[in-house]
Every structure is written in C-alpha cells, then in structure tokens.
Protein backbone atom coordinates (compact mmCIF):
# COMPACT_ATOMS: atom_id res chain seq x y z
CA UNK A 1 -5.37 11.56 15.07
CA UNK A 2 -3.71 9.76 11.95
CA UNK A 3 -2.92 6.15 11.80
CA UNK A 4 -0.48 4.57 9.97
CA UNK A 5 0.22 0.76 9.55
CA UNK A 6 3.63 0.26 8.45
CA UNK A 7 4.86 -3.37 7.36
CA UNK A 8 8.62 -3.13 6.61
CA UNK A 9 11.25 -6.55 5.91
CA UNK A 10 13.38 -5.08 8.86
CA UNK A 11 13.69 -2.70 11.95
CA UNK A 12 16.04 -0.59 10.41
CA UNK A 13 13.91 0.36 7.10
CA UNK A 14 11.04 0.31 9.33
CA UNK A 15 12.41 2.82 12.00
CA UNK A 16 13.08 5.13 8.72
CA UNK A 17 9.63 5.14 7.29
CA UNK A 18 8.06 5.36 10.91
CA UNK A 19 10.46 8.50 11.77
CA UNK A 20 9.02 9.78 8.38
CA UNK A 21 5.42 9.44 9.05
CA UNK A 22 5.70 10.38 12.50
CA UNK A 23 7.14 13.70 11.37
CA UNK A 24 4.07 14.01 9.06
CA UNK A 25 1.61 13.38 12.72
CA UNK A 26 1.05 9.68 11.78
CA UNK A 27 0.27 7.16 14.88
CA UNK A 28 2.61 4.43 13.85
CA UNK A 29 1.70 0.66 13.88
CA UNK A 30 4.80 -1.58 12.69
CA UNK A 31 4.95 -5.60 11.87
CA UNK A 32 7.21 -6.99 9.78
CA UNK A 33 5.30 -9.77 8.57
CA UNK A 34 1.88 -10.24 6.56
CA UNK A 35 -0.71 -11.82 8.26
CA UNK A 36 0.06 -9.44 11.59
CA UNK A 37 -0.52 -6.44 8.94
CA UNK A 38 -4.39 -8.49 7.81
CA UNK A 39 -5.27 -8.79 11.83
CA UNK A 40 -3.86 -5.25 12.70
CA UNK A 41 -6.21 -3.69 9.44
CA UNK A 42 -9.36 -5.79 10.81
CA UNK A 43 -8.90 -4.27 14.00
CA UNK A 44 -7.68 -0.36 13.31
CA UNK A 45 -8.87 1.40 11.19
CA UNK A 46 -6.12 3.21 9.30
CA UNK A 47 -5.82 6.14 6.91
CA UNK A 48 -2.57 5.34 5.41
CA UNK A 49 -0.78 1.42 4.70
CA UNK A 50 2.94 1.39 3.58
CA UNK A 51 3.85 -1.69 2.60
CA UNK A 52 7.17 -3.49 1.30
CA UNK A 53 5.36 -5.94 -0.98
CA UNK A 54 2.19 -6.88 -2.23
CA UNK A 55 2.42 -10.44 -1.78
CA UNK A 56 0.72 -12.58 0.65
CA UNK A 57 2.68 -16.08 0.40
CA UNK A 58 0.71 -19.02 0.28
CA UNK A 59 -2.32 -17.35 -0.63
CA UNK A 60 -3.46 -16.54 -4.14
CA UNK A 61 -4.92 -13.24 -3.34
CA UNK A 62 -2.60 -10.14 -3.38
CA UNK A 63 -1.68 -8.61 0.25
CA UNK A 64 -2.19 -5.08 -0.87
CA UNK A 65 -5.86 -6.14 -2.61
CA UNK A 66 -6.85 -7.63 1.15
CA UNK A 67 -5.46 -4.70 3.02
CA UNK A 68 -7.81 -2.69 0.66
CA UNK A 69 -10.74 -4.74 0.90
CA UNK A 70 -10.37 -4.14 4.75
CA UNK A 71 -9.88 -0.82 4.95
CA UNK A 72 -11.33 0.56 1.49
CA UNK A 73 -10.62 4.59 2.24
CA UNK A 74 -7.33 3.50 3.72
CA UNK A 75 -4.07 5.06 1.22
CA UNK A 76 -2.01 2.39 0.44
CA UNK A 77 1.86 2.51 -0.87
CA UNK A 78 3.81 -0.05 -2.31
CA UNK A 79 8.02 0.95 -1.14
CA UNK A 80 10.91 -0.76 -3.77
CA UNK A 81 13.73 -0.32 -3.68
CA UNK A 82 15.83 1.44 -7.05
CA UNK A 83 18.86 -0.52 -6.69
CA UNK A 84 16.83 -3.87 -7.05
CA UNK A 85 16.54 -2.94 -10.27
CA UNK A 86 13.13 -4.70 -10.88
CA UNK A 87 10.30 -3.38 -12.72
CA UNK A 88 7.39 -2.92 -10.54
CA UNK A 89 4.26 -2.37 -12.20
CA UNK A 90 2.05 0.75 -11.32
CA UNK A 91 -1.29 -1.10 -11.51
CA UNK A 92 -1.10 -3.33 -8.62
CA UNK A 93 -4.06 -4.19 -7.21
CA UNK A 94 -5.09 -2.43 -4.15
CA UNK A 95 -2.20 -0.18 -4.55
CA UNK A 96 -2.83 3.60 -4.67
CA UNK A 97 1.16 5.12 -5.15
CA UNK A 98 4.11 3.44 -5.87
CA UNK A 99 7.65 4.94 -4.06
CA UNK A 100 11.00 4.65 -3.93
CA UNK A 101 13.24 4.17 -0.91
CA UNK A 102 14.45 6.18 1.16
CA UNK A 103 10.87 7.68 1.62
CA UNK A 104 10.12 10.91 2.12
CA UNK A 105 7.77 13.29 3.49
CA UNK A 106 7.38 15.11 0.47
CA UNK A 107 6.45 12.10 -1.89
CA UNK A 108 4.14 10.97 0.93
CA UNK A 109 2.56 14.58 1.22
CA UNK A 110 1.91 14.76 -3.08
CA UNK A 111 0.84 11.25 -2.77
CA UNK A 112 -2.44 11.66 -0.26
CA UNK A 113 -3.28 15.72 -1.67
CA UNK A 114 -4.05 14.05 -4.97
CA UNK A 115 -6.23 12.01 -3.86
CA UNK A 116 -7.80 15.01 -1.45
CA UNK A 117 -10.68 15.56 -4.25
CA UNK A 118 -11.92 12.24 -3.86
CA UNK A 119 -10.80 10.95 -7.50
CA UNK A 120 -6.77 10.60 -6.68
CA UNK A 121 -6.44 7.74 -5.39
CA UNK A 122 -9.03 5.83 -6.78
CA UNK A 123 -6.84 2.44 -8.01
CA UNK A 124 -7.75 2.00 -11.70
CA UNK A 125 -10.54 -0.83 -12.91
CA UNK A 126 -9.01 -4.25 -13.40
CA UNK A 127 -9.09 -5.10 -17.16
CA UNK A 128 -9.97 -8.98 -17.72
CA UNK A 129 -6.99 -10.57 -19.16
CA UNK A 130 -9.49 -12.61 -21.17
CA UNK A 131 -12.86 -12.71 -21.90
CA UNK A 132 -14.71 -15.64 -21.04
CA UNK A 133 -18.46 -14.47 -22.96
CA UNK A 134 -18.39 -15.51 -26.19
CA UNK A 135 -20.05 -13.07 -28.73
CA UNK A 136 -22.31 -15.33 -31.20
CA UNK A 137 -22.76 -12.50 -33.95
C-alpha cells in the first residue's frame, strides 16, 4: 500500500488532489495546516507529500526541507496555482517537482517514473549564496 500526505489551504482543493491520488492507489492523509503535516510525517511513513507551500510560519526553516528531512525517500510536490501569477522557483529546498493546479494523474505519474532509477528525484545541491572561507593566495 501507498501513502500519501496531502496538505491543501482548503477542503475543496484538497478533496481534488485526494480524488486524484486515490485514483492513482494512494492511502490519503489530509491536514490543512503545517505543523499537523510535521507530526503526521514523524509518525507515517509516506512515499509521496503534496504540499500547497513550502513555508513553515514562524520558523526559519522551510516546511518542504523538514518534511524531507523526515521522510528522506518520501516524493515531495510543491502545487501553485497559474492564475497567481507568481514566479515560483524550481529549486526549493526539499522539493522534488513543481505542479500546477488542477493536478493530474498524469503529471503525478511522469513526476515519480523519473525518479524510478534512483537519480530523478534527487533535489539538486544547495549552492552557498556566499562564501564565508577566505582564500589567502
């Protein structure tokens, strides 16, 4: 059996995305705010995370890093939506595929078979923004 945490802003968005991973054989879990998503992924251990936001307010660490950190082989995907017409950046932390609402089984199906050879969903290396070793040559 699959798992599937799902943390969605309402019940309607979230009934969508569960209907859509149920289809795919997904066990759904839903909450609909953050720190339910960090106890449910301490206690479950799930293979996929779809996530509205990769945020955790009044922390400084990112949601979707601390959802990884818990469940490292877990796929995580970060939903937007188009009309919001903010640029979300691909190299979130954490963050394995980036989608577009209304989701679909078809984007979720070409998101976890390119990550089936083990390299796919590997979230790329952090770059230092700057470096704090100074070279003395």
């Amino acid at each position: 059996m699959k798992y599937a945490l799902v943390l969605e802003k309402n019940t309607q968005l979230c009934n969508d995305t569960t209907a859509v991973l149920a289809s795919m054989g997904y066990l759904t879990t839903p909450v609909f705010n953050e720190k339910k998503a960090l106890y449910a992924a301490r206690l479950i251990q799930f293979d996929l995370i779809v996530t509205f936001t990769a945020i955790n307010p009044g922390d400084r660490r990112s949601l979707t890093g601390e959802l990884k950190r818990c469940l490292p082989e877990a796929t995580v995907i970060l939903l937007t939506d188009p009309e919001s017409g903010q640029a979300v950046d691909e190299n979130i932390d954490g963050v394995s595929a980036v989608l577009y609402r209304p989701l679909t089984a078809q984007e979720v199906r070409s998101v976890l078979e390119s990550g089936e050879d083990g390299f796919g969903l590997q979230p790329p290396p952090s770059q230092p923004v700057c470096e704090r070793r100074q070279s003395f040559a």
